[in-house]
Protein backbone atom coordinates (compact mmCIF):
# COMPACT_ATOMS: atom_id res chain seq x y z
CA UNK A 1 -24.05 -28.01 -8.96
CA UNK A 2 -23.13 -25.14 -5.61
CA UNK A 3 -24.05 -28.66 -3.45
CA UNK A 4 -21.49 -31.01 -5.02
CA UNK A 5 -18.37 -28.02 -5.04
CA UNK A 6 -17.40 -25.45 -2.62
CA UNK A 7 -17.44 -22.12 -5.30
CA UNK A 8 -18.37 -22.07 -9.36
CA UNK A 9 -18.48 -19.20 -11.63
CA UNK A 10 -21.10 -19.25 -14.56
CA UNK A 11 -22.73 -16.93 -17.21
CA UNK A 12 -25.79 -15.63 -16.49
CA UNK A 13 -26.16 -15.27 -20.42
CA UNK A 14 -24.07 -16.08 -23.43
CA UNK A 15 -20.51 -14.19 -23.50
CA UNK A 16 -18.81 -13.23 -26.39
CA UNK A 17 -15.24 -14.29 -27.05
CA UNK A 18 -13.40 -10.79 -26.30
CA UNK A 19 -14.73 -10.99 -22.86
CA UNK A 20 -14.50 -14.64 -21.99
CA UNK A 21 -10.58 -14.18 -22.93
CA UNK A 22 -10.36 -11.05 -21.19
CA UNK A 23 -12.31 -12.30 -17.88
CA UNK A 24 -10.58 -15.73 -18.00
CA UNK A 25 -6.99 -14.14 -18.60
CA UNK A 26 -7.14 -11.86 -15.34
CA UNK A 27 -9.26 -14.28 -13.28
CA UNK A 28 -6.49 -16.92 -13.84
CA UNK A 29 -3.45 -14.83 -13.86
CA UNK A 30 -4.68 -13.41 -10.31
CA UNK A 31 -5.05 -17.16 -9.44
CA UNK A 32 -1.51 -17.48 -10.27
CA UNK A 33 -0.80 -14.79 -8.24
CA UNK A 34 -2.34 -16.45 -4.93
CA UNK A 35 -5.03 -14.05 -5.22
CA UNK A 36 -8.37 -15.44 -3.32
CA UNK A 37 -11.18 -16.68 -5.85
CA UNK A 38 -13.60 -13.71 -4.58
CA UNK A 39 -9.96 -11.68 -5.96
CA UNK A 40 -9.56 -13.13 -8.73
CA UNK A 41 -13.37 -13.08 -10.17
CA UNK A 42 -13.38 -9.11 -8.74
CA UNK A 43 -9.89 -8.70 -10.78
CA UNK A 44 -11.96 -10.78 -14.19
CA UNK A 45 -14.92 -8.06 -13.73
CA UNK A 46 -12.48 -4.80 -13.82
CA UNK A 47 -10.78 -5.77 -16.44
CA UNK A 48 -14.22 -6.12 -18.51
CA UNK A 49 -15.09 -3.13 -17.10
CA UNK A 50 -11.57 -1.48 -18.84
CA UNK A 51 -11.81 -2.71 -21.96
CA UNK A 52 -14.96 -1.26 -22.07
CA UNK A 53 -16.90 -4.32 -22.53
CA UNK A 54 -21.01 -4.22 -21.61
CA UNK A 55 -20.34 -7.72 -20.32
CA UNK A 56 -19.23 -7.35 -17.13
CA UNK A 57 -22.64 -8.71 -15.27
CA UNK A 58 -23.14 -12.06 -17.64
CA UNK A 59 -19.94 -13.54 -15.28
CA UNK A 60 -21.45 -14.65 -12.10
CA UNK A 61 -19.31 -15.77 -8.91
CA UNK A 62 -21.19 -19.00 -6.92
CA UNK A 63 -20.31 -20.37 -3.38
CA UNK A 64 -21.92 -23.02 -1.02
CA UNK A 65 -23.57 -21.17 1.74
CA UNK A 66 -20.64 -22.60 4.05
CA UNK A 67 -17.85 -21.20 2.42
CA UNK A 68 -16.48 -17.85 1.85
CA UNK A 69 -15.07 -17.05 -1.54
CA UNK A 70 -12.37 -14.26 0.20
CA UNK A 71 -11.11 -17.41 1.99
CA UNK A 72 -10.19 -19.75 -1.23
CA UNK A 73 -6.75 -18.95 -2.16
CA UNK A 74 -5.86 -21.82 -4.95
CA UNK A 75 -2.40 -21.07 -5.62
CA UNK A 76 0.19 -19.94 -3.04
CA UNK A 77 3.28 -19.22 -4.97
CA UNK A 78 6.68 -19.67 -3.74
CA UNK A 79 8.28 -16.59 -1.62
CA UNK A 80 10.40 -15.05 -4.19
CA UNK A 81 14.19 -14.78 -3.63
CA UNK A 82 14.36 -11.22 -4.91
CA UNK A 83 13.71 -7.94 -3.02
CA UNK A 84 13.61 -3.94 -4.35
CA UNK A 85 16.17 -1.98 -2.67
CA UNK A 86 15.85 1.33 -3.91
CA UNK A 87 12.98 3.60 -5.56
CA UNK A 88 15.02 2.35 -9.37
CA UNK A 89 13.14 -0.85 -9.09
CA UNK A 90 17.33 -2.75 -9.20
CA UNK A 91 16.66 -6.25 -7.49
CA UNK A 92 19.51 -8.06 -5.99
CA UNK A 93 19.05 -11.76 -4.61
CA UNK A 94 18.75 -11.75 -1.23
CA UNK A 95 21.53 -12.17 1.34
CA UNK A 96 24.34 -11.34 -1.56
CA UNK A 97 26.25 -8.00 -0.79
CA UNK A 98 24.73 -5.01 -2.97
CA UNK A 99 27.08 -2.72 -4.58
CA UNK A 100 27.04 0.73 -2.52
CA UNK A 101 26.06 2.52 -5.83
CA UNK A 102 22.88 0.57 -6.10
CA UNK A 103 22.37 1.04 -2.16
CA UNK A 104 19.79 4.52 -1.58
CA UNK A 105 21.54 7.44 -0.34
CA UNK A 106 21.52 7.91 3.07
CA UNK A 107 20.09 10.75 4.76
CA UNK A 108 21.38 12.79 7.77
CA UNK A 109 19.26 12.42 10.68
């Protein structure tokens, strides 16, 4: 099957269902986040390896000997319109004018 696409991931043995959701959940949600594929199946593996689930070799991560899995990215999301200005985590849309008591103190040289 590696000949007819450029990357596959299989099972190199039957997976239960608590890991397939678990591996699937964080492999596709770091797809989502424009993560690479060798990412996002790395990201699928340490998240079996958290929940403490023996599974974490049956997932196996395939690539045509052409292509490099760290180069894949499937998703790139959109840049987001939001930016952290302070260590409080407050977001304010970017380019609007941010109040001065959500601005971080500023220091004396």
């Amino acid at each position: 099957m590696i000949q007819h696409v450029e990357v596959a991931i299989g099972m190199d043995d039957e997976i239960g269902d608590e890991a397939a959701r678990i591996f699937s959940s964080r492999f596709y949600s770091a797809i989502g986040f424009g993560k690479s594929v060798a990412n996002a199946f790395e990201q699928g593996v340490a998240a079996l390896k958290l929940a403490g689930i023996l599974e974490d070799s049956t997932p196996q991560l395939f690539a045509r000997e052409d292509i490099d899995p760290d180069a894949i990215v499937l998703v790139r999301p959109p840049r987001s319109e939001y930016r952290v200005f302070n260590s409080f985590g407050i977001c304010e849309p970017l380019g609007r004018h941010v109040p001065s008591a959500y601005r971080p103190a500023s220091r004396p040289a």
